[in-house]
N, C-alpha and C. Protein backbone atom coordinates (compact mmCIF):
# COMPACT_ATOMS: atom_id res chain seq x y z
N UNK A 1 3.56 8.61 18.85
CA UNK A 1 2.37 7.80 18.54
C UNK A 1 2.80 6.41 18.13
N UNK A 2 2.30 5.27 18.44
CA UNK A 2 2.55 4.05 18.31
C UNK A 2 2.01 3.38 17.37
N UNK A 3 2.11 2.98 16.17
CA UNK A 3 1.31 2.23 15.21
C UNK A 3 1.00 1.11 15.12
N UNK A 4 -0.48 0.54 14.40
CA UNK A 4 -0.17 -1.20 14.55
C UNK A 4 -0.82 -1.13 12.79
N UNK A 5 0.04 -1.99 12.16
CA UNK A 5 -0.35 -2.31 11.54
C UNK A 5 -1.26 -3.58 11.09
N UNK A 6 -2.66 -3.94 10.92
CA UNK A 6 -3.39 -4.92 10.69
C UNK A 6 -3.65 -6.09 9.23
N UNK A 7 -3.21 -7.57 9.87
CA UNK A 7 -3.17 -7.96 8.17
C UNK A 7 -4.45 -9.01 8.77
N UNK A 8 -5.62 -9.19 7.98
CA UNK A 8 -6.72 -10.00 8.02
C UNK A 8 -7.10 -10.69 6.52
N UNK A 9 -7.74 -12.02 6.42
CA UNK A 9 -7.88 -12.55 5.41
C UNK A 9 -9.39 -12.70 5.34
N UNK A 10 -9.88 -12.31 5.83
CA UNK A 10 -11.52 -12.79 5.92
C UNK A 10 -12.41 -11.23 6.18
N UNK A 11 -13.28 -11.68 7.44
CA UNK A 11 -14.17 -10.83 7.37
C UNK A 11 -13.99 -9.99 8.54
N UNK A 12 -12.92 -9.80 9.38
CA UNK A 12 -12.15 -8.47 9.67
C UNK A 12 -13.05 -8.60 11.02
N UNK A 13 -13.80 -9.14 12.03
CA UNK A 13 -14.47 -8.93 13.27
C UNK A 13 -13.29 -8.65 14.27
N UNK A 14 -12.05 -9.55 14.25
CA UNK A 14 -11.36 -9.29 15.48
C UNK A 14 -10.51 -7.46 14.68
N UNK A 15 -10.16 -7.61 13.52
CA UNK A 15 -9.58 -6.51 13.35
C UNK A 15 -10.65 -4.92 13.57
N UNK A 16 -11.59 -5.15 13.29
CA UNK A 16 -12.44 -4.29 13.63
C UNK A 16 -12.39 -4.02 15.42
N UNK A 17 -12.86 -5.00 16.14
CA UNK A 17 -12.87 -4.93 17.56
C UNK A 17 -11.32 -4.34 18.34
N UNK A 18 -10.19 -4.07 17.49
CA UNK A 18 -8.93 -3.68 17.41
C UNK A 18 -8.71 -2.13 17.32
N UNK A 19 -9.56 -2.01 16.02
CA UNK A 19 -10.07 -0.73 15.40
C UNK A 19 -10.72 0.45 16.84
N UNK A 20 -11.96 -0.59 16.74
CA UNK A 20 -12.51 0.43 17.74
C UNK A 20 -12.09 0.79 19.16
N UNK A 21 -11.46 -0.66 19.90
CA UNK A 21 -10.98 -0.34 21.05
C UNK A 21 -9.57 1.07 21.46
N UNK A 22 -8.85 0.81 19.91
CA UNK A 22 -7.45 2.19 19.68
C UNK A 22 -8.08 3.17 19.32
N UNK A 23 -9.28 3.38 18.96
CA UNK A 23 -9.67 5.04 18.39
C UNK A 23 -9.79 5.65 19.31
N UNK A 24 -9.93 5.58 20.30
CA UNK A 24 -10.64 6.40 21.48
C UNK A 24 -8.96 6.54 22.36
N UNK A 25 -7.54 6.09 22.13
CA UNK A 25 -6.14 5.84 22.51
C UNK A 25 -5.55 7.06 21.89
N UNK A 26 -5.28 8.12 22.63
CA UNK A 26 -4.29 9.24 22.07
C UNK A 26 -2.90 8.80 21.85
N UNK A 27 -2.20 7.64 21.98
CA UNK A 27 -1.09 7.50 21.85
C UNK A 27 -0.73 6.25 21.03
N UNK A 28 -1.76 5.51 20.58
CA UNK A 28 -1.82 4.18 19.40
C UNK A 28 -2.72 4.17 18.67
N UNK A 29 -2.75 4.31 17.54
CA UNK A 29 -3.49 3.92 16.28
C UNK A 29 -3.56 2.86 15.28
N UNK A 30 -4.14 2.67 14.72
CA UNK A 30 -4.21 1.72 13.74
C UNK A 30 -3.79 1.94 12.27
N UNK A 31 -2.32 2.17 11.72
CA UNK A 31 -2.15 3.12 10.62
C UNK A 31 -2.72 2.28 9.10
N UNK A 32 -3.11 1.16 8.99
CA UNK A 32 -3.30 0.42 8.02
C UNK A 32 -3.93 -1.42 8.27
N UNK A 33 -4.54 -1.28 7.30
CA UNK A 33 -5.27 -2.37 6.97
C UNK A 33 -4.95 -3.31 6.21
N UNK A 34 -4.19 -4.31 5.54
CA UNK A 34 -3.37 -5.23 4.75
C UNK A 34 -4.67 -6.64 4.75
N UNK A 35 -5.07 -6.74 3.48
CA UNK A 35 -5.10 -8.26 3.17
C UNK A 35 -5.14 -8.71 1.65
N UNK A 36 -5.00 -10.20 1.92
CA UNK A 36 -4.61 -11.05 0.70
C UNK A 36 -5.29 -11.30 -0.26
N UNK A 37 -6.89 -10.46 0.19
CA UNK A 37 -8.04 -11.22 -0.42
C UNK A 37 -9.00 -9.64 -1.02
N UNK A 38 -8.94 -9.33 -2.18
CA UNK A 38 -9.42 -8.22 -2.80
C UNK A 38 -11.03 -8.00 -2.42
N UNK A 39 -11.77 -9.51 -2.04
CA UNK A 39 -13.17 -9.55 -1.78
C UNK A 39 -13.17 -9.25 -0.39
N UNK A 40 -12.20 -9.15 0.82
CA UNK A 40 -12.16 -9.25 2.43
C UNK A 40 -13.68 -8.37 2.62
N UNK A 41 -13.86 -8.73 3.43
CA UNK A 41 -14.96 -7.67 4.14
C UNK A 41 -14.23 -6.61 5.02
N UNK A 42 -12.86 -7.39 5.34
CA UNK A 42 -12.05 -6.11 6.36
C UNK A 42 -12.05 -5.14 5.69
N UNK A 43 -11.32 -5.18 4.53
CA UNK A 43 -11.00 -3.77 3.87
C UNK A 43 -12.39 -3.05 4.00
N UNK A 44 -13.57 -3.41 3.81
CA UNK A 44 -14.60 -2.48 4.04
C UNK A 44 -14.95 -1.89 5.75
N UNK A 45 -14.47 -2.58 6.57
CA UNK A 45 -15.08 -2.64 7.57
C UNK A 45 -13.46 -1.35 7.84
N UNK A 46 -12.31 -1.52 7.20
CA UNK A 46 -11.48 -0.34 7.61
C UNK A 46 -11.99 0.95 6.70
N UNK A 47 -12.69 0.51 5.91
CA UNK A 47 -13.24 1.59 4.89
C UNK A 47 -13.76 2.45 5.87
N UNK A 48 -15.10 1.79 6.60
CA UNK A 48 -15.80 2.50 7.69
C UNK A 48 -15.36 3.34 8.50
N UNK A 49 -14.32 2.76 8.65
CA UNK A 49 -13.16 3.45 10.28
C UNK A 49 -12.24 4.49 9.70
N UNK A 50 -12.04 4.90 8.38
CA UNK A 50 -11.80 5.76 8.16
C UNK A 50 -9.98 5.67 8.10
N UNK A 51 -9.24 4.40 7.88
CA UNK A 51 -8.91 3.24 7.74
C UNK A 51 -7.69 3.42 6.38
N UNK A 52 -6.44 3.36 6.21
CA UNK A 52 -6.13 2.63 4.79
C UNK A 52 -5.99 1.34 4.62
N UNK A 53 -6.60 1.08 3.53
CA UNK A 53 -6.34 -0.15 3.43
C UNK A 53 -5.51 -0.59 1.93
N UNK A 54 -5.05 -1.72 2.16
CA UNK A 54 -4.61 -2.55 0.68
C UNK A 54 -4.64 -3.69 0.67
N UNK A 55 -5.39 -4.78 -0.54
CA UNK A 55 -5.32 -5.98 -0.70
C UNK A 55 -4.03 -5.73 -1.48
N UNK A 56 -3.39 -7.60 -1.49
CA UNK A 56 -2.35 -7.53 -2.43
C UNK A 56 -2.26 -9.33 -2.40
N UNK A 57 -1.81 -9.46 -3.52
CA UNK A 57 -1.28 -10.64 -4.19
C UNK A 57 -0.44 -11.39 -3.58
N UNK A 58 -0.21 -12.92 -3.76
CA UNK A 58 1.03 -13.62 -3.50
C UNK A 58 2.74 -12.97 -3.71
N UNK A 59 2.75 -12.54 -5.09
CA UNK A 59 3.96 -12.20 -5.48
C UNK A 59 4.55 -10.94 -4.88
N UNK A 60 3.53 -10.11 -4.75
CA UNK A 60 3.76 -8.84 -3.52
C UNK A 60 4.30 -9.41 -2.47
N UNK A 61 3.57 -10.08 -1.79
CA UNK A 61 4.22 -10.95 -0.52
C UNK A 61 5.34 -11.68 -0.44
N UNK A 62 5.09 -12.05 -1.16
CA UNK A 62 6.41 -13.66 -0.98
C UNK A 62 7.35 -13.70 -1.80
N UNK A 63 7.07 -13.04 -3.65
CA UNK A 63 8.35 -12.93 -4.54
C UNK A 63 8.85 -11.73 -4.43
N UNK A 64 8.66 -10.85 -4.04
CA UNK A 64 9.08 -9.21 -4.05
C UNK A 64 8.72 -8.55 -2.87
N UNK A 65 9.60 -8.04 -2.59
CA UNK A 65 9.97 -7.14 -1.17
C UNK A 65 8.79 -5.83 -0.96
N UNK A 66 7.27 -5.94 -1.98
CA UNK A 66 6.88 -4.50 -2.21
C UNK A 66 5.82 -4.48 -0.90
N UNK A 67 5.41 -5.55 -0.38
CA UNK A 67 4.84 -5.42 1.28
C UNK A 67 5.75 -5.14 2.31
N UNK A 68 7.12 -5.46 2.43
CA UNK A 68 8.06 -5.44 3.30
C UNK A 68 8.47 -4.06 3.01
N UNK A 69 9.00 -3.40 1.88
CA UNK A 69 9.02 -1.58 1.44
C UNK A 69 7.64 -0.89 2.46
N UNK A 70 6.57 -1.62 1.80
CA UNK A 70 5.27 -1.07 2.72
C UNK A 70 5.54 -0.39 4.18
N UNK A 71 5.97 -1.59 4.93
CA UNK A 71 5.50 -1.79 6.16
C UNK A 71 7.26 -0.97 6.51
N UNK A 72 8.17 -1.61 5.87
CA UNK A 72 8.82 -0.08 6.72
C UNK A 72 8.82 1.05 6.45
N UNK A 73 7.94 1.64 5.28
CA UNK A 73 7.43 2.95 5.17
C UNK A 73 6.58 3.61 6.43
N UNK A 74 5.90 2.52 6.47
CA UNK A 74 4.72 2.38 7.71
C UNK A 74 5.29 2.40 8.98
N UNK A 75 6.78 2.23 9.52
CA UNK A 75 7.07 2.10 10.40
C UNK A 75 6.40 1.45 11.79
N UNK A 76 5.76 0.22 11.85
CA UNK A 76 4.69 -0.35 12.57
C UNK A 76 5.47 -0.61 13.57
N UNK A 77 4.93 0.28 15.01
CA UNK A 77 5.55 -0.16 16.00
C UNK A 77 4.97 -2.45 16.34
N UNK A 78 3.72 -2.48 16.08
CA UNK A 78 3.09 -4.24 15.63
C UNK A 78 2.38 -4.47 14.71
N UNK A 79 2.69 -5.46 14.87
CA UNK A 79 2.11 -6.34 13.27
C UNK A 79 1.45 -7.12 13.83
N UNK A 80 -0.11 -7.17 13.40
CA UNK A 80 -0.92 -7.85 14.07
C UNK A 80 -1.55 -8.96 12.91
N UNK A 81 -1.56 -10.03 13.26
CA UNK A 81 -2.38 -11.04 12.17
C UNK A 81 -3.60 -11.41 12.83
N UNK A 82 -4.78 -10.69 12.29
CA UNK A 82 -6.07 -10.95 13.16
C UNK A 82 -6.82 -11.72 11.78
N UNK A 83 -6.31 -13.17 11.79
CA UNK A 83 -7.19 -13.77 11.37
C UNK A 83 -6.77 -14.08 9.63
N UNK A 84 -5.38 -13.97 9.59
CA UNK A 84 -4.47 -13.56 8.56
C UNK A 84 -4.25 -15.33 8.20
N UNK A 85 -4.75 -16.26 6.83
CA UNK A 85 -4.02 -16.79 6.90
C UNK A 85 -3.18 -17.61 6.16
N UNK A 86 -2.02 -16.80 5.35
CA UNK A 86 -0.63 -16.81 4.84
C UNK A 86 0.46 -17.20 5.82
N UNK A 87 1.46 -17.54 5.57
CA UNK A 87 2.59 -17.81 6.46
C UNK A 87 3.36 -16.67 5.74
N UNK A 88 3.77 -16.09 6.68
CA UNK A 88 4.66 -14.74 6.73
C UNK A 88 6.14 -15.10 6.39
N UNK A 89 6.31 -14.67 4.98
CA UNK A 89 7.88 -14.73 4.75
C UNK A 89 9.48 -14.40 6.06
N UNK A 90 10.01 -14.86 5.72
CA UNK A 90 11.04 -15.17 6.49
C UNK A 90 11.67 -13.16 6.33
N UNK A 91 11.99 -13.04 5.21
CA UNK A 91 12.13 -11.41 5.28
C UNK A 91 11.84 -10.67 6.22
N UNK A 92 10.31 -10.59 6.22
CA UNK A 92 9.67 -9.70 7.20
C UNK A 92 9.50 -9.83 8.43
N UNK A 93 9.88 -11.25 8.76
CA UNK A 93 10.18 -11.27 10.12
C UNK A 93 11.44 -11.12 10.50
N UNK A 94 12.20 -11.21 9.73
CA UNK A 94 14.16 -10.56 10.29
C UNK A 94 14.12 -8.94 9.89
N UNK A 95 12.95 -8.35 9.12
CA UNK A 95 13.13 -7.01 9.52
C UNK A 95 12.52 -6.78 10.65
N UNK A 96 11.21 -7.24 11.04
CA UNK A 96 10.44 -6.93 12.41
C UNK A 96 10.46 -7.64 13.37
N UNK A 97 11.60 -8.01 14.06
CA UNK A 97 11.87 -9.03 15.15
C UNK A 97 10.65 -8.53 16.12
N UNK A 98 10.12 -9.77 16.75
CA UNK A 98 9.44 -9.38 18.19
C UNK A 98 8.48 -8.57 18.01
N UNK A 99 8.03 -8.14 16.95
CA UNK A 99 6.96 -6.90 16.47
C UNK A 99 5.78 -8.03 15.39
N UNK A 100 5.77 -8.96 15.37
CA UNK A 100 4.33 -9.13 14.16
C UNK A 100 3.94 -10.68 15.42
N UNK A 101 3.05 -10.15 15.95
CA UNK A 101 1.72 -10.93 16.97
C UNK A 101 0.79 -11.63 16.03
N UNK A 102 0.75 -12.92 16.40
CA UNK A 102 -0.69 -13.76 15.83
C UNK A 102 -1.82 -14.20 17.28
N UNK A 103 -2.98 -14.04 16.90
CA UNK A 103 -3.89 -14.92 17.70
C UNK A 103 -4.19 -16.18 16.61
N UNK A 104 -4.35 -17.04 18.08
CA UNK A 104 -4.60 -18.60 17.25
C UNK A 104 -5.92 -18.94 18.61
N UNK A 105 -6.78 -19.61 17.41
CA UNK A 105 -7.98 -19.97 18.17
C UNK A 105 -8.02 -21.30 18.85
N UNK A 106 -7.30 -21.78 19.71
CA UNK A 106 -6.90 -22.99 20.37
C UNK A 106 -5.40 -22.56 21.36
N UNK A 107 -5.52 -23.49 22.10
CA UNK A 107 -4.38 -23.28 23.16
C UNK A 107 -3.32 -24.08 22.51
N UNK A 108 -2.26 -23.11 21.76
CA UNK A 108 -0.96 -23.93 21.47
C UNK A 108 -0.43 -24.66 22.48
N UNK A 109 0.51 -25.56 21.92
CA UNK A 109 1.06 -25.88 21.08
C UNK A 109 -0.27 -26.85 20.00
N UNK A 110 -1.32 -27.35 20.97
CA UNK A 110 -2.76 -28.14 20.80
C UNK A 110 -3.07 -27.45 19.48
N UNK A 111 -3.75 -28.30 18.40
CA UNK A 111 -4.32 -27.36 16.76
C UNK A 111 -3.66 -26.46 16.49
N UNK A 112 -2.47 -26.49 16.30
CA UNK A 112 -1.95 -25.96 15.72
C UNK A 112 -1.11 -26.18 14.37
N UNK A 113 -0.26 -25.18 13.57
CA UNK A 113 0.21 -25.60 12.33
C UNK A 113 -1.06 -25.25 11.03
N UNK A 114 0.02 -25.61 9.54
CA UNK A 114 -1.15 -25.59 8.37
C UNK A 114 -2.20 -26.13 8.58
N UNK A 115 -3.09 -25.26 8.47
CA UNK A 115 -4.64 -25.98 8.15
C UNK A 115 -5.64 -25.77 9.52
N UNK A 116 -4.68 -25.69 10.12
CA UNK A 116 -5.18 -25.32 11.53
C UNK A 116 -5.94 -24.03 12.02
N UNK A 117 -6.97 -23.59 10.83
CA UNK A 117 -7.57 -21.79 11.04
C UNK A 117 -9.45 -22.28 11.61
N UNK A 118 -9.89 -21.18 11.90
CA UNK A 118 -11.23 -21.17 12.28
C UNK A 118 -11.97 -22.67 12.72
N UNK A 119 -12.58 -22.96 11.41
CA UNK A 119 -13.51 -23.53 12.01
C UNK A 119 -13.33 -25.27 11.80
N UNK A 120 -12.09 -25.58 11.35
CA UNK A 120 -10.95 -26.53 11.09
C UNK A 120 -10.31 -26.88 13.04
N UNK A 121 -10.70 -25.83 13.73
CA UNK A 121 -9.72 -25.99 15.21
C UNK A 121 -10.83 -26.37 15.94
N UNK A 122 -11.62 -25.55 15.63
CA UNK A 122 -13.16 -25.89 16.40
C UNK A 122 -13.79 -27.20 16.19
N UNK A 123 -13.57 -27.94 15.22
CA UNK A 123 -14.66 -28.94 15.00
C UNK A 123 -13.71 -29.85 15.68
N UNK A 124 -12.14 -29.67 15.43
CA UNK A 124 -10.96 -30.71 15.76
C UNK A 124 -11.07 -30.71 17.22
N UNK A 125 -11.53 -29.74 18.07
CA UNK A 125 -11.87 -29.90 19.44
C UNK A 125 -12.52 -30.51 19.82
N UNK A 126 -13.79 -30.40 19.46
CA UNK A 126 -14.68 -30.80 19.86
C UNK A 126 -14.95 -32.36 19.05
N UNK A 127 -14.34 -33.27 18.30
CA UNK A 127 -14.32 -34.48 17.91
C UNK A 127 -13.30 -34.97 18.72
N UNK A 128 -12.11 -34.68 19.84
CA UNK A 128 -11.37 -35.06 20.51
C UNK A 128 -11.41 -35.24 21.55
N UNK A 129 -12.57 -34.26 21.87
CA UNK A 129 -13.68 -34.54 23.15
C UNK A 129 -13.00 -33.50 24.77
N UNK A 130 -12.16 -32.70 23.88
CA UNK A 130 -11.12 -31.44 24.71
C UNK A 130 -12.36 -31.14 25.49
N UNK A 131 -11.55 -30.85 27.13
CA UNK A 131 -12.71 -30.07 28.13
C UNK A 131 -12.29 -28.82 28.34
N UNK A 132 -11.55 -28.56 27.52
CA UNK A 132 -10.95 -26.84 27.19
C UNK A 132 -10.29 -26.49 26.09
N UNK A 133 -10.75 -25.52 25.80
CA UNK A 133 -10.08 -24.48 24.67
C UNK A 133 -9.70 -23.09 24.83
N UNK A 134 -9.42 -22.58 24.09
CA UNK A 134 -9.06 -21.04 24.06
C UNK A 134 -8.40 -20.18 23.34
N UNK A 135 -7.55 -19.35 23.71
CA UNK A 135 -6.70 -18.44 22.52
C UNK A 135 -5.35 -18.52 23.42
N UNK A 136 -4.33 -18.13 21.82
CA UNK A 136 -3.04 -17.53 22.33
C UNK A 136 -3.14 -16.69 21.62
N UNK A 137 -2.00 -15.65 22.15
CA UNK A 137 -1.59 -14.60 21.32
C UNK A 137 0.18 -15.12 21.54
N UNK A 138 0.87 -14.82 20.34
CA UNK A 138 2.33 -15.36 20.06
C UNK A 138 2.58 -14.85 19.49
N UNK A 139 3.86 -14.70 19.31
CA UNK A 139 5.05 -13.70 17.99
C UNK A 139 4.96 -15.07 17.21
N UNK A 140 5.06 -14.06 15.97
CA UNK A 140 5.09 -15.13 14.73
C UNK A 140 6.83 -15.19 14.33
N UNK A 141 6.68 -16.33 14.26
CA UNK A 141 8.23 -16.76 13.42
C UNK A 141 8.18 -17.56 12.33
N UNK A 142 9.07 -18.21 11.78
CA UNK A 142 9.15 -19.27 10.16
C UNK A 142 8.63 -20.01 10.57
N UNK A 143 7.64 -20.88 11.32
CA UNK A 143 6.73 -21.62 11.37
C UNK A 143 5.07 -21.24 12.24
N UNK A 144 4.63 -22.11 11.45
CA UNK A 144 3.13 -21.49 11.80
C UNK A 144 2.84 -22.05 13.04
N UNK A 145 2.15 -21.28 13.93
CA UNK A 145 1.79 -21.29 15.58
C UNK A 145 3.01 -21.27 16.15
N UNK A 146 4.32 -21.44 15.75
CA UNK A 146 5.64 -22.31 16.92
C UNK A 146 6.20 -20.94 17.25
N UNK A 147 5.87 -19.49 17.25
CA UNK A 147 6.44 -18.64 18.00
C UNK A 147 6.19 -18.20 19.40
N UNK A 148 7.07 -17.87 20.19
CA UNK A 148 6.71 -17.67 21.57
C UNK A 148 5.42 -16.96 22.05
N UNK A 149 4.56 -18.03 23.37
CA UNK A 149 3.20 -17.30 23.40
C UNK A 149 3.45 -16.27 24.35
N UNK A 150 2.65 -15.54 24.30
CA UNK A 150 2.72 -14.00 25.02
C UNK A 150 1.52 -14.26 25.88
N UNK A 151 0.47 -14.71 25.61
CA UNK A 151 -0.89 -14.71 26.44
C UNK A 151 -2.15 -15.95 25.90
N UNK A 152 -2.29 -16.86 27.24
CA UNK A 152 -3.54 -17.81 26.20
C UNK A 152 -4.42 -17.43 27.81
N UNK A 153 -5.92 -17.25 26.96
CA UNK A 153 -6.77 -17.29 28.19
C UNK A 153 -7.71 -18.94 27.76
N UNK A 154 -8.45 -19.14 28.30
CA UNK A 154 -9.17 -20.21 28.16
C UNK A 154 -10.54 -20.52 28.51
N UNK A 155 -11.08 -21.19 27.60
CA UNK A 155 -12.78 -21.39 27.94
C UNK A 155 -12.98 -22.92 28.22
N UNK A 156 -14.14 -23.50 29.12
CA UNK A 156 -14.85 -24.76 29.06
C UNK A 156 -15.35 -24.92 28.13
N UNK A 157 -15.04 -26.11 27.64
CA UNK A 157 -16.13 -26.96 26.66
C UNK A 157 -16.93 -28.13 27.19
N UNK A 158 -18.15 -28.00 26.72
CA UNK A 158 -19.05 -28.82 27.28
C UNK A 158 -19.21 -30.04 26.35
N UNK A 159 -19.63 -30.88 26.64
CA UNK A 159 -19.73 -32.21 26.37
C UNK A 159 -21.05 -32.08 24.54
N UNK A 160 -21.87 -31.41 25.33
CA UNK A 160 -22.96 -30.57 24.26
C UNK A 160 -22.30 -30.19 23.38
N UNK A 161 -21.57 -28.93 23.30
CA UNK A 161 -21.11 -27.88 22.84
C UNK A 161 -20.61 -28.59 21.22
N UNK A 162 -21.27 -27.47 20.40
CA UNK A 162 -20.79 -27.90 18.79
C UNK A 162 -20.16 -26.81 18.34
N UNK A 163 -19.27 -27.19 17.03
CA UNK A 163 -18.26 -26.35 16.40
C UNK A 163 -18.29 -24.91 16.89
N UNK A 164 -19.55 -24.73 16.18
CA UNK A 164 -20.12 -23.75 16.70
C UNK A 164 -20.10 -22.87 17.59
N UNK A 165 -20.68 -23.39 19.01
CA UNK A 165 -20.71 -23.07 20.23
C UNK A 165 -19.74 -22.68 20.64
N UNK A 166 -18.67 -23.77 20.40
CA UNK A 166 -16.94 -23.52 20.66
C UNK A 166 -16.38 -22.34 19.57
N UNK A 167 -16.98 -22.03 18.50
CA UNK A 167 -16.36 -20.68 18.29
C UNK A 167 -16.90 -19.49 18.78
N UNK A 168 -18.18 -19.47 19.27
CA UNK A 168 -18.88 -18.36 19.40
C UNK A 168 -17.58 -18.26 21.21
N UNK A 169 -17.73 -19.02 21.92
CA UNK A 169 -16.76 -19.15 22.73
C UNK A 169 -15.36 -18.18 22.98
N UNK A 170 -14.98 -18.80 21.73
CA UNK A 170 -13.40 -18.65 22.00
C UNK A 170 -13.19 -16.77 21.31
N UNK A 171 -14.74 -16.66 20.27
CA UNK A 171 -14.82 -15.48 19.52
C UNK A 171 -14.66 -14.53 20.90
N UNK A 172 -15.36 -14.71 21.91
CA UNK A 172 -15.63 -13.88 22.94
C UNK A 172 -14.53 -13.34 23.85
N UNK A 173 -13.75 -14.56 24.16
CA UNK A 173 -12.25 -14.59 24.39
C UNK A 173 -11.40 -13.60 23.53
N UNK A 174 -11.27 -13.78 22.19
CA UNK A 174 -10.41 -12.80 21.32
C UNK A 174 -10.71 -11.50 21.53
N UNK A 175 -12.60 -11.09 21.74
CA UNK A 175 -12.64 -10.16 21.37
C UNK A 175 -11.84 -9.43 23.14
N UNK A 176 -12.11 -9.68 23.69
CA UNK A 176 -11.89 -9.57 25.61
C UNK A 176 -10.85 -9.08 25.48
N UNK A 177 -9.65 -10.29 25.12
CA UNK A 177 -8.17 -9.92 25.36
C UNK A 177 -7.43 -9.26 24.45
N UNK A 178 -7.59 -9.58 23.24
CA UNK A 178 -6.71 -9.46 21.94
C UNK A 178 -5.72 -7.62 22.17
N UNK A 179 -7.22 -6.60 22.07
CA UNK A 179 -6.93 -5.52 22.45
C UNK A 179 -5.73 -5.09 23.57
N UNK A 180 -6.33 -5.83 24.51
CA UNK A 180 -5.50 -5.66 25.93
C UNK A 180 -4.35 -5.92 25.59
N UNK A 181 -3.98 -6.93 25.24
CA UNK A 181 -2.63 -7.55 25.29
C UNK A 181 -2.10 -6.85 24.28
N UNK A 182 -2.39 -6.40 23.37
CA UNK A 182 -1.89 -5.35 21.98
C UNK A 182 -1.22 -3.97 22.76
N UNK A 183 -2.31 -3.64 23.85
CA UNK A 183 -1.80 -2.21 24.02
C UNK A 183 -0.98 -3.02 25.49
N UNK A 184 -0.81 -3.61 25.94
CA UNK A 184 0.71 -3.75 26.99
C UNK A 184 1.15 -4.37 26.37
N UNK A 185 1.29 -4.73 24.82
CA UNK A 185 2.92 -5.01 24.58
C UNK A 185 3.63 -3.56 23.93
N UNK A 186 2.31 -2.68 23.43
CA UNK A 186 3.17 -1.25 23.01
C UNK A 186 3.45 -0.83 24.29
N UNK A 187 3.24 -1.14 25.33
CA UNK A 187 3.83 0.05 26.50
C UNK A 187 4.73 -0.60 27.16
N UNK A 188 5.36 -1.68 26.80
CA UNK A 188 6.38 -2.60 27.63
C UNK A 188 7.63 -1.23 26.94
């Protein structure tokens, strides 16, 4: 059985759409739920799914090894950041080479970096007057967005089109691929 483990900071839609697409997968599951934020709506929305979950602190993360103990307890065949957004200690990525995936809502290398989340990429698009946007999916490394992309699909932006529009957009995109590309990188 193949595991993914899920870390989300918000309100858990792409991790949910993750959720449901592996339940119905006899050979990948979703063994856990991880975020930073004790209020997330994810943790409830893994509540639903029947789900473990754990919020946890800075110092868990970043001063002490007790998320990195976690996750190789957990043995996660991926590490998925749906919407996660901390920069991932250097630790946990030299224990999980090639195993912890981010989606980013813009076509890297383009909006990318600190500061660069939701609705911060969207408005930056569309004030630059971009006639396209979209998603990547990338391995995460010691810098934010700069790990190798694995998959960007892409949407039109219209001249019209507000923050908004362009997220409801690119939301549609994540939800499409994210899955897909999750389960052919467990079967590579």
């Amino acid at each position: 059985m193949k595991r993914i483990v899920i870390f989300a900071s918000g309100s858990g839609t792409n991790a949910e759409n993750i959720i449901e697409y592996f339940k119905e997968k006899e050979h990948i599951s979703v063994a856990m739920v991880l975020s930073n934020k004790r209020e997330a709506k994810v943790l409830d929305r893994a509540e639903r799914h029947k789900i473990s979950s754990l919020s946890f602190n800075r110092t868990a993360f970043l001063k002490n090894d007790h998320i990195k103990e976690l996750l190789k307890s957990l043995n996660p065949d991926l590490i998925v950041l749906a919407g996660f957004l901390w920069k991932f200690p250097e630790s946990i990525i030299a224990e999980f080479p090639d195993r912890i995936v981010n989606i980013h809502p813009a076509l890297l290398p383009k909006y990318g970096g600190k500061g660069m989340y939701g609705m911060n990429v969207h408005k930056a698009v569309v004030e630059n007057g971009e006639k396209e946007t979209g998603i990547s999916i990338h391995y995460v490394n010691e810098n934010y967005d700069e790990g190798a992309i694995i998959f960007q699909a892409r949407t039109e932006v219209l001249p019209s089109d507000s923050p908004e529009e362009v997220a409801a957009k690119v939301h549609q995109l994540e939800y499409e691929h994210f899955p897909v590309i999750l389960e052919n990188l467990l079967h590579e």
